[in-house]
N, C-alpha and C. Protein backbone atom coordinates (compact mmCIF):
# COMPACT_ATOMS: atom_id res chain seq x y z
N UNK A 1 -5.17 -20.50 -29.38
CA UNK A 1 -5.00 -20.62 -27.95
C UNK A 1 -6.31 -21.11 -27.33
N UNK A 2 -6.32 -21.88 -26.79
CA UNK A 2 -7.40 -22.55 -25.85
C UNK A 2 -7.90 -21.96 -24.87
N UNK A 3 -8.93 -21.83 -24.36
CA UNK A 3 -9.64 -21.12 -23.16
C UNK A 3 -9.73 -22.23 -22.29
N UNK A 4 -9.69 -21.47 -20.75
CA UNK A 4 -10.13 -22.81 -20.09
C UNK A 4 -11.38 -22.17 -19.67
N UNK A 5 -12.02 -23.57 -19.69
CA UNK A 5 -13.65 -23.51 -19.27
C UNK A 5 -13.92 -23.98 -17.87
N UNK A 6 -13.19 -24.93 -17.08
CA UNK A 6 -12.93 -25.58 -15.94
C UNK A 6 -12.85 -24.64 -14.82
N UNK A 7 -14.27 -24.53 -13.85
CA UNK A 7 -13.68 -22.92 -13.00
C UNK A 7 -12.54 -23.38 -11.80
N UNK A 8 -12.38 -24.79 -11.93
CA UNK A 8 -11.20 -25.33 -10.71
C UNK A 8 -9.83 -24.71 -11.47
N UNK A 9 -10.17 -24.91 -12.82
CA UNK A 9 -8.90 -24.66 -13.35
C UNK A 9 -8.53 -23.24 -13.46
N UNK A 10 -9.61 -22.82 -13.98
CA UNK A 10 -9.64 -21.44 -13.44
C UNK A 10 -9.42 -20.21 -12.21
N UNK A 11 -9.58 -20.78 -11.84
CA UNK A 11 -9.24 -20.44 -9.76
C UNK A 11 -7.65 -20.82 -9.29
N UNK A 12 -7.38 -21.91 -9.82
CA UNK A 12 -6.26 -22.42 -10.15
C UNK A 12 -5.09 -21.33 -10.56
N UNK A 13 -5.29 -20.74 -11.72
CA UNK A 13 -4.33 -20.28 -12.80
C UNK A 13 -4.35 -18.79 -12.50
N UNK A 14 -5.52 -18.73 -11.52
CA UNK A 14 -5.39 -17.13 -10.96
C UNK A 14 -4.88 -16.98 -9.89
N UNK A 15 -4.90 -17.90 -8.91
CA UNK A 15 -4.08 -18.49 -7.60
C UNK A 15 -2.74 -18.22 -8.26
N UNK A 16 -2.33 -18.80 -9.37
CA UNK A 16 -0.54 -18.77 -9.36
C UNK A 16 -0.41 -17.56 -9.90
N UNK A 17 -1.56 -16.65 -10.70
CA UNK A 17 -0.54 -15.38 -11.35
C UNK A 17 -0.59 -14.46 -10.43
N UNK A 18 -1.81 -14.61 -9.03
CA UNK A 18 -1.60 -13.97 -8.05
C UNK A 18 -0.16 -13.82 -7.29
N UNK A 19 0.37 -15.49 -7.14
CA UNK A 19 1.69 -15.95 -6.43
C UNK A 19 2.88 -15.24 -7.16
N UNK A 20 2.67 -15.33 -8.58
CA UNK A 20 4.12 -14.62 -9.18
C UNK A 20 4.05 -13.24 -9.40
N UNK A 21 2.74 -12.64 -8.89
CA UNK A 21 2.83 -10.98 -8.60
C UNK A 21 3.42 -10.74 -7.04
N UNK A 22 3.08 -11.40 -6.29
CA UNK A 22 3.81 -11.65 -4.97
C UNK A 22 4.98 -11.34 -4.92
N UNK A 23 5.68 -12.58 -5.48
CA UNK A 23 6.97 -12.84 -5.34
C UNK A 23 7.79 -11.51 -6.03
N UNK A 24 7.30 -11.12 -7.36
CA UNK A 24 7.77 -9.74 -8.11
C UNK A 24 7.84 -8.36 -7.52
N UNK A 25 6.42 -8.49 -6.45
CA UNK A 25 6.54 -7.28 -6.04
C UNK A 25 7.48 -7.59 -5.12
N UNK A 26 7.54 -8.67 -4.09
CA UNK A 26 8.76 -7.92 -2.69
C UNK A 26 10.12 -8.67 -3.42
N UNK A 27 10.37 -8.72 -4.38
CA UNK A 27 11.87 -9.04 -5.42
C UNK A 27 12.33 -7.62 -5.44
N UNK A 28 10.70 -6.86 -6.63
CA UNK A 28 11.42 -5.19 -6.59
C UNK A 28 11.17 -4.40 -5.19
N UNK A 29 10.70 -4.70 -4.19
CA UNK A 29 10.53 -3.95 -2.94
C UNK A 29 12.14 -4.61 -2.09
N UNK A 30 12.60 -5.34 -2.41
CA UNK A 30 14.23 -6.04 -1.86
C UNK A 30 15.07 -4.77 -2.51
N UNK A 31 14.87 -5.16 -4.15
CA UNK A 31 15.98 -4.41 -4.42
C UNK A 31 15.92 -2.92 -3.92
N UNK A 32 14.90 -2.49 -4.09
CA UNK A 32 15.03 -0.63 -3.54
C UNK A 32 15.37 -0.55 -2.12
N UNK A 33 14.96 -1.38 -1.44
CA UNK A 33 14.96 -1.34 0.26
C UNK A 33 16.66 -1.15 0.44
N UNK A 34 17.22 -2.48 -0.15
CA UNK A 34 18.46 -2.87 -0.17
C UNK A 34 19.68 -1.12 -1.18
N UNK A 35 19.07 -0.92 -2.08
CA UNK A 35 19.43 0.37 -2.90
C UNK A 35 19.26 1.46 -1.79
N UNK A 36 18.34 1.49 -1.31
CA UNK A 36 17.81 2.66 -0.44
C UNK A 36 18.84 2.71 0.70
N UNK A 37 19.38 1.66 1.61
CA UNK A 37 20.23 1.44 2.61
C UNK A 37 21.76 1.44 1.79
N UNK A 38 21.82 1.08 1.14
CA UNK A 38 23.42 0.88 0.34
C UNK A 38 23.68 2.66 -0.29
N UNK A 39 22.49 2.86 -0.84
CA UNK A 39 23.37 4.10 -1.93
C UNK A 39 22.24 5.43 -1.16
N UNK A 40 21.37 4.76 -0.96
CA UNK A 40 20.04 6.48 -0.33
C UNK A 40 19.21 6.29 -0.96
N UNK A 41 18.07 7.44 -0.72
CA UNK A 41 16.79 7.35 -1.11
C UNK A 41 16.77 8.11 -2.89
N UNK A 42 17.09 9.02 -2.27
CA UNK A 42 17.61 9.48 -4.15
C UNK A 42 17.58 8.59 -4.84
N UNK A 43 18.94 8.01 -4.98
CA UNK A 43 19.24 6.83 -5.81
C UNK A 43 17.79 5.94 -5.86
N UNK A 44 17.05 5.50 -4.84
CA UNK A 44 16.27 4.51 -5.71
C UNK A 44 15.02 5.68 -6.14
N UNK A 45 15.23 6.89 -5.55
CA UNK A 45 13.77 7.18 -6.62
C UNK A 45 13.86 7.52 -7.95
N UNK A 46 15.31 7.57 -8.57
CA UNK A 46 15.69 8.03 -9.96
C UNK A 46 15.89 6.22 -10.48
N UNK A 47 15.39 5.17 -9.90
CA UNK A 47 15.74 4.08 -10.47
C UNK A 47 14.56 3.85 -11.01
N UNK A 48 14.12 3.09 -12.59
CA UNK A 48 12.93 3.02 -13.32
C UNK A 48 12.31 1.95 -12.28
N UNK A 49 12.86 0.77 -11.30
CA UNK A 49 11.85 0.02 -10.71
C UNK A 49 11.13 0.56 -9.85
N UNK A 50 11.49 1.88 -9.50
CA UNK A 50 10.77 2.19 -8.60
C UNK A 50 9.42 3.26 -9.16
N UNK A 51 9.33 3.83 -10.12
CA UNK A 51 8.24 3.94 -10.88
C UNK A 51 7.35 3.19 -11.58
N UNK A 52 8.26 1.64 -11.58
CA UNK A 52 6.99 0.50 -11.99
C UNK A 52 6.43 -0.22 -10.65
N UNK A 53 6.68 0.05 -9.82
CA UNK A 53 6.16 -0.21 -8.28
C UNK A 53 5.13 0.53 -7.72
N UNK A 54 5.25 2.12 -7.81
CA UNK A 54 4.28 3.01 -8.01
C UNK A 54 3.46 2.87 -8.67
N UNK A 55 3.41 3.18 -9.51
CA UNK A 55 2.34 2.34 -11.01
C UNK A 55 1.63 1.10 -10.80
N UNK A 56 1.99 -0.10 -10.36
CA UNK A 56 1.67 -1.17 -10.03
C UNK A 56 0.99 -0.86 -8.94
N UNK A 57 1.59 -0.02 -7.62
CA UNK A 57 0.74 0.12 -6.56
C UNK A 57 -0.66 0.56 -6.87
N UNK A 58 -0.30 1.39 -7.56
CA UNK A 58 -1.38 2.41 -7.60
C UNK A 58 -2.70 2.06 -8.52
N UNK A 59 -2.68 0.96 -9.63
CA UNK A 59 -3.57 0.41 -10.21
C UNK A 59 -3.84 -0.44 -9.20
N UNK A 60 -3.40 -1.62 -8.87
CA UNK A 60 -3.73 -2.90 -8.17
C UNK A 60 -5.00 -2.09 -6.97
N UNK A 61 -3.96 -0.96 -6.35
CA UNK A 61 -5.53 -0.38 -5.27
C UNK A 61 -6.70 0.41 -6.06
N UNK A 62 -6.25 0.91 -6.80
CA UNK A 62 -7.77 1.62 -7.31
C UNK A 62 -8.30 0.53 -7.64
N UNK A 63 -8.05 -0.74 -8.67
CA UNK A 63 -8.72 -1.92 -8.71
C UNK A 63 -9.60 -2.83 -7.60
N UNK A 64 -8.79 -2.96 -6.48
CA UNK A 64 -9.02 -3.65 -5.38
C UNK A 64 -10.11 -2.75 -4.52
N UNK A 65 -9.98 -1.56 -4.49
CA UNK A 65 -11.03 -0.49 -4.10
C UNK A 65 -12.54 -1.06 -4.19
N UNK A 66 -13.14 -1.38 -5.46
CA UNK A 66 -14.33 -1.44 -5.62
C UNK A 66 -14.31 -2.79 -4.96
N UNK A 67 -13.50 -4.00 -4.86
CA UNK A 67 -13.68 -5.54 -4.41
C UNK A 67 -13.75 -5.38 -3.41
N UNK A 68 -13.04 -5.05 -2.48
CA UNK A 68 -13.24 -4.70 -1.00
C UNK A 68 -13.99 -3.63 -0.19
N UNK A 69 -14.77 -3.39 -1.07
CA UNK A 69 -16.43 -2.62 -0.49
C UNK A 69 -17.11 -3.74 -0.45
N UNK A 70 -16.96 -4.16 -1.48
CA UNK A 70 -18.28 -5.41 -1.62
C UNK A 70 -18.06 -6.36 -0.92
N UNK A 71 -16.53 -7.07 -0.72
CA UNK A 71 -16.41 -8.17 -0.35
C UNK A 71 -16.75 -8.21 1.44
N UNK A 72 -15.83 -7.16 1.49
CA UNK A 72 -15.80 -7.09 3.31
C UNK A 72 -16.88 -6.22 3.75
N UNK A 73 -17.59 -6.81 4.76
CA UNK A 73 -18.69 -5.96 5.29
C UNK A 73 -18.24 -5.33 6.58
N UNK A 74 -18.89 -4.77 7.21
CA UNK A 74 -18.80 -3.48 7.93
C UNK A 74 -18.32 -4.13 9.23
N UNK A 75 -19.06 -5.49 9.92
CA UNK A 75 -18.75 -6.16 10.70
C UNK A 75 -17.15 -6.57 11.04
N UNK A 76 -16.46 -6.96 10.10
CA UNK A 76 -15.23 -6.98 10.71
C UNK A 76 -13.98 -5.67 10.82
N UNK A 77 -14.93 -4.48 10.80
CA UNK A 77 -14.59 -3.21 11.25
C UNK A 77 -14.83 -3.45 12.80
N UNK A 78 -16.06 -3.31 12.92
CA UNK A 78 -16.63 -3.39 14.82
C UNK A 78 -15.99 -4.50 15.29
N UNK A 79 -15.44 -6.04 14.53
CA UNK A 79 -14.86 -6.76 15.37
C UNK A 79 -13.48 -6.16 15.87
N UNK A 80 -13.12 -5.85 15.00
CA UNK A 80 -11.69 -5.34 15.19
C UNK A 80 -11.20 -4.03 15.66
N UNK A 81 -12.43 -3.61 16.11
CA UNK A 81 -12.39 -2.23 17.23
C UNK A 81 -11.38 -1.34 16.59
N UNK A 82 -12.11 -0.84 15.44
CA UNK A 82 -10.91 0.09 14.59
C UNK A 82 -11.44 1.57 14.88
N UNK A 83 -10.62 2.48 15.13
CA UNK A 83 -11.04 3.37 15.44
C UNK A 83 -10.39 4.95 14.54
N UNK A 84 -10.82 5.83 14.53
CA UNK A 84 -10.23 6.56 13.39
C UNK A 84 -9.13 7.18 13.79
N UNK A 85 -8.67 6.69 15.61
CA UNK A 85 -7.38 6.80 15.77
C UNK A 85 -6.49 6.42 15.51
N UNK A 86 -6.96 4.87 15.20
CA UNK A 86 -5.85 3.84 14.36
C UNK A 86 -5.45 4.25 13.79
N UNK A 87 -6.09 4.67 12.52
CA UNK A 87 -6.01 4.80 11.16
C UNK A 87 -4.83 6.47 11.12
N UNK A 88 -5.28 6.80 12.09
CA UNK A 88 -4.84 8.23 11.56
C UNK A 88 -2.86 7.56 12.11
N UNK A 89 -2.90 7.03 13.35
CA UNK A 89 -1.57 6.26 14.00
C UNK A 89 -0.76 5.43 12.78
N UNK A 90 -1.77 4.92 12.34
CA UNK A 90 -0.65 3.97 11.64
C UNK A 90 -0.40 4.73 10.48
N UNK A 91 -0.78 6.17 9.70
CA UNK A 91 -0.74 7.12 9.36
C UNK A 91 0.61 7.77 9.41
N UNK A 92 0.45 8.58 10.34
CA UNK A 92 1.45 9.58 11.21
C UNK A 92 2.65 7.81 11.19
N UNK A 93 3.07 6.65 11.53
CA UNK A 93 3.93 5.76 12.06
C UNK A 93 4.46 5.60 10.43
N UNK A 94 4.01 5.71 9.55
CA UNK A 94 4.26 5.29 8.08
C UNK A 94 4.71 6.57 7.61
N UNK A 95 4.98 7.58 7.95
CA UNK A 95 5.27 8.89 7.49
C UNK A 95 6.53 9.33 8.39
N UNK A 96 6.97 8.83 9.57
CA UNK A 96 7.41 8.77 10.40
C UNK A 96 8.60 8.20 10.01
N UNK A 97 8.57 6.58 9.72
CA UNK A 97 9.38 5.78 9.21
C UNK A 97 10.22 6.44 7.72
N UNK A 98 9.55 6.86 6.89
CA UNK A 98 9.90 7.04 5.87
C UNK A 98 11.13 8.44 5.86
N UNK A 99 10.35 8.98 7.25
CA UNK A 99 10.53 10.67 7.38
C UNK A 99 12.11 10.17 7.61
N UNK A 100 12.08 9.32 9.01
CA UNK A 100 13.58 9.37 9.66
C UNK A 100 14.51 8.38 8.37
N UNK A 101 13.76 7.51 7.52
CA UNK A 101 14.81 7.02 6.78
C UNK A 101 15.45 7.80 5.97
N UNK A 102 14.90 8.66 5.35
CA UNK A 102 14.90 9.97 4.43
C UNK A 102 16.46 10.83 5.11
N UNK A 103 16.28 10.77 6.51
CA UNK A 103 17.06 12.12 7.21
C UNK A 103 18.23 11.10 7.90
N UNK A 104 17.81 9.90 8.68
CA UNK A 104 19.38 9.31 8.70
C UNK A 104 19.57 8.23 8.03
N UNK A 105 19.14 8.38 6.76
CA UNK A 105 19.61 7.37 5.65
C UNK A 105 21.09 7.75 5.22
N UNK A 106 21.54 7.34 4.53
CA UNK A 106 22.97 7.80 3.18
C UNK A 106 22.80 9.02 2.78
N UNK A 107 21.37 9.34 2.25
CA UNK A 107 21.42 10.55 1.84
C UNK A 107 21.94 12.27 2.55
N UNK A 108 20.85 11.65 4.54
CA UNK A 108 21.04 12.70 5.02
C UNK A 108 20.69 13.60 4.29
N UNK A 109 19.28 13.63 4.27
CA UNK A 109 18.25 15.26 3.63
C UNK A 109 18.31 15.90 4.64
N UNK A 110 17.88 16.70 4.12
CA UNK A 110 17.80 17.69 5.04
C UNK A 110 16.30 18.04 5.37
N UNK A 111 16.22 18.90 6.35
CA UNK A 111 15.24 18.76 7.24
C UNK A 111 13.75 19.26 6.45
N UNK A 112 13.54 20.11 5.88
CA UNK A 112 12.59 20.63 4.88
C UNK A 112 12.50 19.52 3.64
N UNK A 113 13.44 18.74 3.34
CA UNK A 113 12.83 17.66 2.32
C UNK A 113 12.79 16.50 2.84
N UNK A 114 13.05 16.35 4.47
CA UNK A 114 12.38 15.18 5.52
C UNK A 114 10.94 15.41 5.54
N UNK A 115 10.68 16.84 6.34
CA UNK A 115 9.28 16.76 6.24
C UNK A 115 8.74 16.65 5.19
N UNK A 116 8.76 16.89 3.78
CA UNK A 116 7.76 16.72 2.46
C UNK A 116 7.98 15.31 2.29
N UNK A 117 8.92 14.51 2.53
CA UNK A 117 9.11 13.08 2.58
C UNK A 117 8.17 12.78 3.37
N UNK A 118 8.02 12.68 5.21
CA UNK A 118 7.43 12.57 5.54
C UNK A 118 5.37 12.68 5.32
N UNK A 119 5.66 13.97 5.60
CA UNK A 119 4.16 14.38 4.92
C UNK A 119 3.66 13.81 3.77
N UNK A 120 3.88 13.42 2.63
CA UNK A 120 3.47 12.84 1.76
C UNK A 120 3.49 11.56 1.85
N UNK A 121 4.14 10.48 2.71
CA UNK A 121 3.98 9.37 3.49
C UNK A 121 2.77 9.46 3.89
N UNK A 122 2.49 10.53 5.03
CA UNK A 122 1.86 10.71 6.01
C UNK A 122 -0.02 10.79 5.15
N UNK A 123 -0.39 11.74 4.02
CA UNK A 123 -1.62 11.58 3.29
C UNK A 123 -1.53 10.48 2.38
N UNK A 124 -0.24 9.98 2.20
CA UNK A 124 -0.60 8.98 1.16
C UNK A 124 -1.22 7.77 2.03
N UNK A 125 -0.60 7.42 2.91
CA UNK A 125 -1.47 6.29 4.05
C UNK A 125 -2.88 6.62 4.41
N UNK A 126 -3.01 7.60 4.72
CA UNK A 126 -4.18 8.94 5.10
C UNK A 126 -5.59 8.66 4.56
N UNK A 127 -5.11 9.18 3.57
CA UNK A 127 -6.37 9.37 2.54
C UNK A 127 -7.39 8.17 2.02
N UNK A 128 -6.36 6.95 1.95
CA UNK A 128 -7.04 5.78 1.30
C UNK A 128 -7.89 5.53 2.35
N UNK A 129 -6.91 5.47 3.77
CA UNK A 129 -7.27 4.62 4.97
C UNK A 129 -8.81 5.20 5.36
N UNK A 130 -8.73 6.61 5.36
CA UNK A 130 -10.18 7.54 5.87
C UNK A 130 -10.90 7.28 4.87
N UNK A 131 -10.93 7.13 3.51
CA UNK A 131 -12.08 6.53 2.36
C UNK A 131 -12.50 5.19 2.97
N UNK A 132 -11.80 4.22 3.52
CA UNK A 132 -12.42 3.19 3.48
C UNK A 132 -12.90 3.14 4.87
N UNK A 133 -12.15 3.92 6.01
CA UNK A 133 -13.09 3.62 7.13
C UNK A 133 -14.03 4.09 7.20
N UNK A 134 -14.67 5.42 6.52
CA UNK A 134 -16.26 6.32 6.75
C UNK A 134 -16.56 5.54 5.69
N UNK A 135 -16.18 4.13 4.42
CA UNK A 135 -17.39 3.89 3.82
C UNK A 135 -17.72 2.82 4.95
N UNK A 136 -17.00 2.10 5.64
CA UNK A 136 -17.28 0.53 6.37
C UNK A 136 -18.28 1.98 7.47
N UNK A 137 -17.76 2.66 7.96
CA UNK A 137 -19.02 3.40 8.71
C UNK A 137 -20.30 3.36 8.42
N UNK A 138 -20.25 4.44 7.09
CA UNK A 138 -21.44 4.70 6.30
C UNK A 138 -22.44 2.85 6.22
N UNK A 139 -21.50 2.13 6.02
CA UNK A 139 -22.30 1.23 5.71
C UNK A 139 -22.84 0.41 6.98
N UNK A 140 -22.02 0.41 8.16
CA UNK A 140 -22.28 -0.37 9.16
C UNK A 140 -23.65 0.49 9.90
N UNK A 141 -23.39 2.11 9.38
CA UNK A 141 -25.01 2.68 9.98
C UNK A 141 -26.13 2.46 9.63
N UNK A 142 -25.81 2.04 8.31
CA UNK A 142 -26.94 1.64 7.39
C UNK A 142 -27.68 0.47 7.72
N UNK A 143 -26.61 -0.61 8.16
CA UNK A 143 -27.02 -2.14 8.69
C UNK A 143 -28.04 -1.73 9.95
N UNK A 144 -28.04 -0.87 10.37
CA UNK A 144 -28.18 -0.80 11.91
C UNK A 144 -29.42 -0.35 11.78
């Protein structure tokens, strides 16, 4: 097998395996969405795509974690007037969504496994979001 040495070509061939992770992920984010509205939430969390979605999520960000310290600097935090209210809003709005799909979906959970639906929405958005805004903090104090 041949290596390529060419970094155009190179940049190139990572550009498209980027594009066909794209397209794969919202293919399997269709089908569950579409599963999720047709049959309930149950049903797609006992479906294996939806544990290779998880999995996939969940490497791609711990990966991307260390690139986007480095890449993005602190500055287009302060441009974008982000505040740790945002973060906590779009938080609570993603836990929210999930909560009421959970309770007037097909399934109709019930109200104690809405909220753990919810709530676990609610830190899973949470947690990443507050790691990365006190490091763009930490770091934008540092600039200063």
């Amino acid at each position: 097998m041949k290596r390529i040495r060419d970094e155009r070509l190179l940049l190139q061939n990572l550009k498209n395996i980027r594009l066909a992770f794209i397209v794969q992920t919202l293919g399997l984010v269709a089908i569950l969405v579409y599963q999720a509205v047709t049959e309930g939430i149950r049903q797609v969390v006992g479906n294996p795509l939806w544990l290779v979605l998880m999995l996939t999520m969940v490497v791609i960000s711990v990966l991307q974690v260390g690139i986007t310290f480095d890449v993005y600097d602190s500055t287009s935090m302060r441009e974008k007037n982000w505040s740790y209210f945002s973060v906590l809003a779009i938080s609570i709005l993603a836990g929210a969504a999930l909560a009421l799909l959970a309770r007037f979906g097909p399934d109709q959970t019930g109200t104690i496994e809405t909220l753990i639906v919810g709530g676990v929405m609610f830190f899973c958005f949470l947690i990443p979001f507050t790691v990365i805004f006190f490091h763009h903090k930490k770091r934008s104090e540092e600039e200063d």
